[in-house]
N, C-alpha and C. Protein backbone atom coordinates (compact mmCIF):
# COMPACT_ATOMS: atom_id res chain seq x y z
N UNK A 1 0.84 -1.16 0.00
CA UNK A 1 0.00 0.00 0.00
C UNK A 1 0.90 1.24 0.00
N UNK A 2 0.48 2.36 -0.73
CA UNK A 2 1.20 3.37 -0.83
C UNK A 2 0.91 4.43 -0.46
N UNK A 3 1.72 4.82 0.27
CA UNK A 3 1.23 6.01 0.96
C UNK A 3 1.72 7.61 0.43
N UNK A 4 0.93 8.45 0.43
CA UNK A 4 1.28 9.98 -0.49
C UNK A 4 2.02 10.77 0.40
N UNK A 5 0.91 10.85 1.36
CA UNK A 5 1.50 12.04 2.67
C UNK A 5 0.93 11.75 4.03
N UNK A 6 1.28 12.01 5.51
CA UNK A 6 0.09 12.39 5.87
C UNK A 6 0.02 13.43 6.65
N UNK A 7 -1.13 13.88 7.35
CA UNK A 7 -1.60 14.94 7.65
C UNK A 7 -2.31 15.04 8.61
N UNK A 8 -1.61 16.23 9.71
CA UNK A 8 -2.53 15.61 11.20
C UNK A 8 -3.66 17.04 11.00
N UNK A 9 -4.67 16.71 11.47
CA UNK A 9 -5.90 17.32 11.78
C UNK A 9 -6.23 18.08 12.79
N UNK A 10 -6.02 19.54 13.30
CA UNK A 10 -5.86 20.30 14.40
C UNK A 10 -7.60 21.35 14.42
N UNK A 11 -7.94 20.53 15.74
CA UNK A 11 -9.44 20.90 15.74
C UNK A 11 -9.37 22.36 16.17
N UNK A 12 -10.04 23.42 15.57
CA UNK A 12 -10.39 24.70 16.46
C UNK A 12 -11.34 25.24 15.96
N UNK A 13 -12.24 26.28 17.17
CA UNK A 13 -13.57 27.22 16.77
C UNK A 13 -12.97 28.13 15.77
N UNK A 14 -11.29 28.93 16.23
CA UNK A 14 -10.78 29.69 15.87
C UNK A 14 -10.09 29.31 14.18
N UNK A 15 -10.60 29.57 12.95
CA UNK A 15 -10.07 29.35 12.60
C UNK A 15 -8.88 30.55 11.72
N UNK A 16 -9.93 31.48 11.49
CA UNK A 16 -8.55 33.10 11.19
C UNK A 16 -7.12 32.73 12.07
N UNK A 17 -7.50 32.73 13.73
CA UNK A 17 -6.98 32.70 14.47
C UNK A 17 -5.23 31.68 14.48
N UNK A 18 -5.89 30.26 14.28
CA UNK A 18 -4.93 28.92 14.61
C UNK A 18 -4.31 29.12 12.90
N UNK A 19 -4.46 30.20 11.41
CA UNK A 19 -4.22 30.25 10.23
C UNK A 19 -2.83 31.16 10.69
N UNK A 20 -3.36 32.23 11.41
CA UNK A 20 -2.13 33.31 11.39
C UNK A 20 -1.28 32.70 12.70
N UNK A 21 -1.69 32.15 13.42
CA UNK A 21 -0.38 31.82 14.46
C UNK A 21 0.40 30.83 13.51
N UNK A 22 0.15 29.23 12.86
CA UNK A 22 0.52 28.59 11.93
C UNK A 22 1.51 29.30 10.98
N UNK A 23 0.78 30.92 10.36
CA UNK A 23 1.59 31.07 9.54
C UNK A 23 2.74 31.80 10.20
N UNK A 24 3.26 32.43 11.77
CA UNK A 24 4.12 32.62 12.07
C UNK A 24 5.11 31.11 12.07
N UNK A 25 4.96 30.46 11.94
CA UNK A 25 5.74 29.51 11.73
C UNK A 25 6.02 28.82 10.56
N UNK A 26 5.51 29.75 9.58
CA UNK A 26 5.72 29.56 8.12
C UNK A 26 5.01 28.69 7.07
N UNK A 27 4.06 28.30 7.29
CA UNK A 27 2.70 27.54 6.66
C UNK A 27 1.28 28.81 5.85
N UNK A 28 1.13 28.04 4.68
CA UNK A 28 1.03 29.13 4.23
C UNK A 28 -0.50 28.54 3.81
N UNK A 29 -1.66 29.14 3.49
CA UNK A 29 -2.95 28.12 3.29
C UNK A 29 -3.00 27.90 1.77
N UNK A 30 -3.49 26.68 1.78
CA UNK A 30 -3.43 26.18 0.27
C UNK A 30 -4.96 25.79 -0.15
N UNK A 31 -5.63 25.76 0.92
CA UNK A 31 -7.10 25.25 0.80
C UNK A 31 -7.60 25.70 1.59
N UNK A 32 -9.24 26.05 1.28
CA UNK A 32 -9.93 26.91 2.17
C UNK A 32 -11.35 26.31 2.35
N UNK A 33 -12.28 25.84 2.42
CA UNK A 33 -13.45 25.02 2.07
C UNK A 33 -14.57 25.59 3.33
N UNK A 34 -13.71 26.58 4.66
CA UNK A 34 -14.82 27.21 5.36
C UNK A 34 -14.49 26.72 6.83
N UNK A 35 -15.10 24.97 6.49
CA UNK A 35 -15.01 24.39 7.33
C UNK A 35 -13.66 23.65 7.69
N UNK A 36 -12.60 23.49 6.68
CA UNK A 36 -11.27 23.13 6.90
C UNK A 36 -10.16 23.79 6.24
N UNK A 37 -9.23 24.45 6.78
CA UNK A 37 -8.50 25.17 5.83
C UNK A 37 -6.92 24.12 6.28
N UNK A 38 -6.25 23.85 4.67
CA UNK A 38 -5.02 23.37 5.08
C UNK A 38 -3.93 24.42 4.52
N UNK A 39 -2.86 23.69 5.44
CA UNK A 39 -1.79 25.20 5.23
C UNK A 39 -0.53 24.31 5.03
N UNK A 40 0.50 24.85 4.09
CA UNK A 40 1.64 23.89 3.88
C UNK A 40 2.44 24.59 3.62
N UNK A 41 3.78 24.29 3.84
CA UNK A 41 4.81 24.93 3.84
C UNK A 41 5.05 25.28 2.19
N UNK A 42 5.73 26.56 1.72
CA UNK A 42 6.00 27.20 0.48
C UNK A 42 7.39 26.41 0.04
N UNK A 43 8.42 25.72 0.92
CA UNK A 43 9.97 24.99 0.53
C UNK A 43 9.04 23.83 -0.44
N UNK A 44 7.96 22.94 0.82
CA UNK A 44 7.80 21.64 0.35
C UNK A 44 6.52 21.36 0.59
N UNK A 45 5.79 21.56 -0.89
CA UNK A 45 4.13 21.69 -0.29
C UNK A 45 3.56 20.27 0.24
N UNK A 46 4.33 18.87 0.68
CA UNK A 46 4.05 17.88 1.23
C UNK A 46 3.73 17.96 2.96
N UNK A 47 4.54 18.60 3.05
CA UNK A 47 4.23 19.63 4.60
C UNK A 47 3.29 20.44 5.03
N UNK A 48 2.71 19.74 5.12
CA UNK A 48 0.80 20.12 5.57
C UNK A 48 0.28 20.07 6.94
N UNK A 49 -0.48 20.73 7.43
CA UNK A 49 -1.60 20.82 8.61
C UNK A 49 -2.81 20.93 8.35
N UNK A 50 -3.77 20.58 8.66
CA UNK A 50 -5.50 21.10 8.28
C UNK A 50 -6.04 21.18 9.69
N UNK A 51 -6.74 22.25 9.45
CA UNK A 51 -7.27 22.99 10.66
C UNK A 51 -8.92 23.20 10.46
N UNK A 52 -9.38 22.23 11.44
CA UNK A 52 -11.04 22.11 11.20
C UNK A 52 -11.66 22.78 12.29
N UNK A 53 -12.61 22.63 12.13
CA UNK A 53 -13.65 23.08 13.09
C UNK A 53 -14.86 22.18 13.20
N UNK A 54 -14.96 21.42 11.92
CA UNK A 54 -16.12 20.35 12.29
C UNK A 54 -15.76 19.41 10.72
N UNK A 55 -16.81 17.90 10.84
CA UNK A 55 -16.60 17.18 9.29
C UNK A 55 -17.65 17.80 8.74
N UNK A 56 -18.37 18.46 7.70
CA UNK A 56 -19.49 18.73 7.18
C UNK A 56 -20.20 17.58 6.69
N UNK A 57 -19.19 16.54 6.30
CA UNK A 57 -19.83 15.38 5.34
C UNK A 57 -19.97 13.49 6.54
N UNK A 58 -19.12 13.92 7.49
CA UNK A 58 -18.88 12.95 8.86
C UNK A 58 -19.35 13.29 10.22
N UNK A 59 -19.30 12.21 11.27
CA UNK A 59 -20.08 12.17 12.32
C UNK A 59 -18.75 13.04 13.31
N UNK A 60 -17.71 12.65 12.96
CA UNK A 60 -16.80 13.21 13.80
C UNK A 60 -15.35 14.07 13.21
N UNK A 61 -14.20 14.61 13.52
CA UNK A 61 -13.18 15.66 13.10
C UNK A 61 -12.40 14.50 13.67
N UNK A 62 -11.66 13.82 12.40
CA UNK A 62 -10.72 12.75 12.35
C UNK A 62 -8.76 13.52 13.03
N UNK A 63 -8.41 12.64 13.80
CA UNK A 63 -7.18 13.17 14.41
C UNK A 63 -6.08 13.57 13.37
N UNK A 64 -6.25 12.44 12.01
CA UNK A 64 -5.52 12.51 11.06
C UNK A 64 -5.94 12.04 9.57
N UNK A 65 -5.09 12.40 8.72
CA UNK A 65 -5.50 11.92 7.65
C UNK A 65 -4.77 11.57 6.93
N UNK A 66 -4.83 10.07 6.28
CA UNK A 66 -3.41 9.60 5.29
C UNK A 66 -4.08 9.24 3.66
N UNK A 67 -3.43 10.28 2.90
CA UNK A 67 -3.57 9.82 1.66
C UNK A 67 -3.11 8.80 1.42
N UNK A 68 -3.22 7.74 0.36
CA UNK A 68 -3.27 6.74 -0.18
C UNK A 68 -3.36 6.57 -1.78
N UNK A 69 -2.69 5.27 -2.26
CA UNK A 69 -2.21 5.62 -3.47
C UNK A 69 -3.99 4.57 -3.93
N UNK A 70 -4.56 3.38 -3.18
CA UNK A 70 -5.75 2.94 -3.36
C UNK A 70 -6.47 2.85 -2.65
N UNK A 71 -7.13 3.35 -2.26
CA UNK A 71 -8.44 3.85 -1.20
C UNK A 71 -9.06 2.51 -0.92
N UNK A 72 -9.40 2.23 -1.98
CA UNK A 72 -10.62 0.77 -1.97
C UNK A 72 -9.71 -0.47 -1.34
N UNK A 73 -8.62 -0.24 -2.06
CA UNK A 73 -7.89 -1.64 -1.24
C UNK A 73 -7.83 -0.83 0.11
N UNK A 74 -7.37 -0.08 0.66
CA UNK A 74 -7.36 0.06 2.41
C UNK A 74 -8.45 -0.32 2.88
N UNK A 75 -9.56 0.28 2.21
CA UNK A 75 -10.80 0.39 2.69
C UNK A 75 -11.26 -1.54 2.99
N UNK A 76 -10.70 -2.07 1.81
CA UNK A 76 -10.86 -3.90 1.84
C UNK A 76 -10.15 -4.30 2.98
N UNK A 77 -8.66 -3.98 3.35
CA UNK A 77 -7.93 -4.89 4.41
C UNK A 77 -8.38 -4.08 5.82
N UNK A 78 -9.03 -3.03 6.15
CA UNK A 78 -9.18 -2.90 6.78
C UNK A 78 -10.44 -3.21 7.84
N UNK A 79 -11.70 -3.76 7.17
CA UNK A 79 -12.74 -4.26 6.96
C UNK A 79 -12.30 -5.78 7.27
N UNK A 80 -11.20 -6.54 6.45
CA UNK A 80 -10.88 -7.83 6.86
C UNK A 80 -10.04 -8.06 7.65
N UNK A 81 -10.05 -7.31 8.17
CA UNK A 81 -8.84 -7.29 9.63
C UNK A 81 -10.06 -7.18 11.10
N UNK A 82 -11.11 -6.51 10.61
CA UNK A 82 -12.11 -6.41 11.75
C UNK A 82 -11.80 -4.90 12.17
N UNK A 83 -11.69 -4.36 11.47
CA UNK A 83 -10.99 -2.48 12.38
C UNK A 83 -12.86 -2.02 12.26
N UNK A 84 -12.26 -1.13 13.10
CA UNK A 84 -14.22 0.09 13.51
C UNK A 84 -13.74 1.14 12.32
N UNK A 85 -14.65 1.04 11.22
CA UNK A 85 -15.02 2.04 10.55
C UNK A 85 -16.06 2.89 10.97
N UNK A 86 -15.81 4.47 11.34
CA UNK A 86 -16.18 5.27 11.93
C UNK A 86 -16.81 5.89 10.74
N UNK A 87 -16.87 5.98 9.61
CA UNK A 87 -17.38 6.89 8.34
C UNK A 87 -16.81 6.20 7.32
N UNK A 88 -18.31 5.79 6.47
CA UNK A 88 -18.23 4.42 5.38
C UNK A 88 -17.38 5.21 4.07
N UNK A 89 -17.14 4.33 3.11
CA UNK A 89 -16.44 4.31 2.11
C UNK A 89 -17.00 5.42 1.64
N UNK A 90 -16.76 6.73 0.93
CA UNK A 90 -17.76 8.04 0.53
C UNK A 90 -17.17 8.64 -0.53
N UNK A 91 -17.83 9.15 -1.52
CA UNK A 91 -17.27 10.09 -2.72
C UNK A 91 -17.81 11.37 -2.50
N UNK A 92 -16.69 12.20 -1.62
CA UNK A 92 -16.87 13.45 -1.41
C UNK A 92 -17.16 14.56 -2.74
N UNK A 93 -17.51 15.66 -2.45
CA UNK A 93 -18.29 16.91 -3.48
C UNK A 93 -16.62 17.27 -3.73
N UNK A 94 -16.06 17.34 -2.99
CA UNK A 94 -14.48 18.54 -3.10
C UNK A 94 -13.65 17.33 -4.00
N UNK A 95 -13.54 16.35 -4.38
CA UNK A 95 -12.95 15.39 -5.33
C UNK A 95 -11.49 14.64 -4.75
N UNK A 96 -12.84 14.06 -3.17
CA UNK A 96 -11.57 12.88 -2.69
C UNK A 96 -12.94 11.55 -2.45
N UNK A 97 -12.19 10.57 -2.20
CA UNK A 97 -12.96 9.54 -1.76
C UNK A 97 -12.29 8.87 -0.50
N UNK A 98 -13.28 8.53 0.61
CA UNK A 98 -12.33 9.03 1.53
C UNK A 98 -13.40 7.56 2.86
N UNK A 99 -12.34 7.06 3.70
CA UNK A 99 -13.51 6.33 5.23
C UNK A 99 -12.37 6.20 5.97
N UNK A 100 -13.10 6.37 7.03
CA UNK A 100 -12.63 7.57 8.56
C UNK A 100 -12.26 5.62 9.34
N UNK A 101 -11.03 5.47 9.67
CA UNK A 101 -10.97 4.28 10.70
C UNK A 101 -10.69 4.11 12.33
N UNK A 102 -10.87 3.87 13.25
CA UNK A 102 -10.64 4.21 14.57
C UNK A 102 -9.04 3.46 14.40
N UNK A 103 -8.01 3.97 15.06
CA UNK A 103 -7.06 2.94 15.31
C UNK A 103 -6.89 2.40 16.08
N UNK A 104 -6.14 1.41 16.90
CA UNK A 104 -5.99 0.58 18.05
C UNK A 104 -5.65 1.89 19.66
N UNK A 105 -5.24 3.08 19.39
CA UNK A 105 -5.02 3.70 20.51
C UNK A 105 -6.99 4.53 20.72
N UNK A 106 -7.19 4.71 19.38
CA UNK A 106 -8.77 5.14 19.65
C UNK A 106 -8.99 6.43 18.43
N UNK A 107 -7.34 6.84 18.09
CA UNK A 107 -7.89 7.80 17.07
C UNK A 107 -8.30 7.48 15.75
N UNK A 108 -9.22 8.42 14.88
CA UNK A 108 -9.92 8.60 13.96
C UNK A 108 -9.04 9.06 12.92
N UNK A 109 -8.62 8.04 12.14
CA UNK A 109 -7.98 7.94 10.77
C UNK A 109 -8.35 8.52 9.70
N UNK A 110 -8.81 9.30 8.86
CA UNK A 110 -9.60 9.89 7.87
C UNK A 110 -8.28 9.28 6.51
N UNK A 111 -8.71 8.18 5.97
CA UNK A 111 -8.23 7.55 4.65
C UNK A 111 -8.91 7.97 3.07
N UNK A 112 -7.81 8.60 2.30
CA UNK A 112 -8.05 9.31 1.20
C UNK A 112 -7.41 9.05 0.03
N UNK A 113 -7.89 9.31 -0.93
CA UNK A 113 -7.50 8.83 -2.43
C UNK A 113 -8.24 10.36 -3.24
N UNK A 114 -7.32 11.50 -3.93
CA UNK A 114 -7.77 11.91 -4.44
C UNK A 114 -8.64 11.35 -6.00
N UNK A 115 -9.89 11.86 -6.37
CA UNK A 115 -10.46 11.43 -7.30
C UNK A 115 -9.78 12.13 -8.80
């Protein structure tokens, strides 16, 4: 399985707020959608944060998120392994396809495959 990047998920009400402290540390926003804005460094845009405030399309604001080079196969071994899928297999509006997994410590995995 191949993995792209990944990307931890930093919950806040604030989001102007947690954008400009971030960007004192040099992260710059690359995506804006309202409800999640991600910010990545200008050297190496693989260097990412996303900063939510809620899922619009999920039950819960996943701790992290790992792109993936095949969605459907994670989505298969993870299902045959017995893992808690927290948010089913989904073809998001913004053009990812994407299901949320609990991991063994308890956090919420958000697994992605751009479309």
């Amino acid at each position: 399985m191949h993995v792209r990047r990944v990307v931890p998920n930093v919950r806040t009400a604030a989001l102007p707020e947690s954008a400009e402290f971030y960007g004192v540390l040099g992260l710059e926003e690359v995506m804006n959608h309202g409800w999640i804005m991600t910010l990545a460094s200008p050297d190496d845009p693989a260097v990412q944060l996303s900063l939510m405030s809620e899922d619009r399309t999920a039950p819960v604001v996943p701790d992290l998120s790992v792109e993936v080079g095949d969605v459907d196969a994670v989505y298969a071994a993870m299902v045959a392994r017995g893992a808690e899928i927290v948010h089913p297999l989904t073809d998001e509006e913004w053009g990812v396809r994407r299901f949320f997994v609990r991991d063994p410590a308890g956090k919420v995995v958000n697994v992605l495959s751009h479309r």
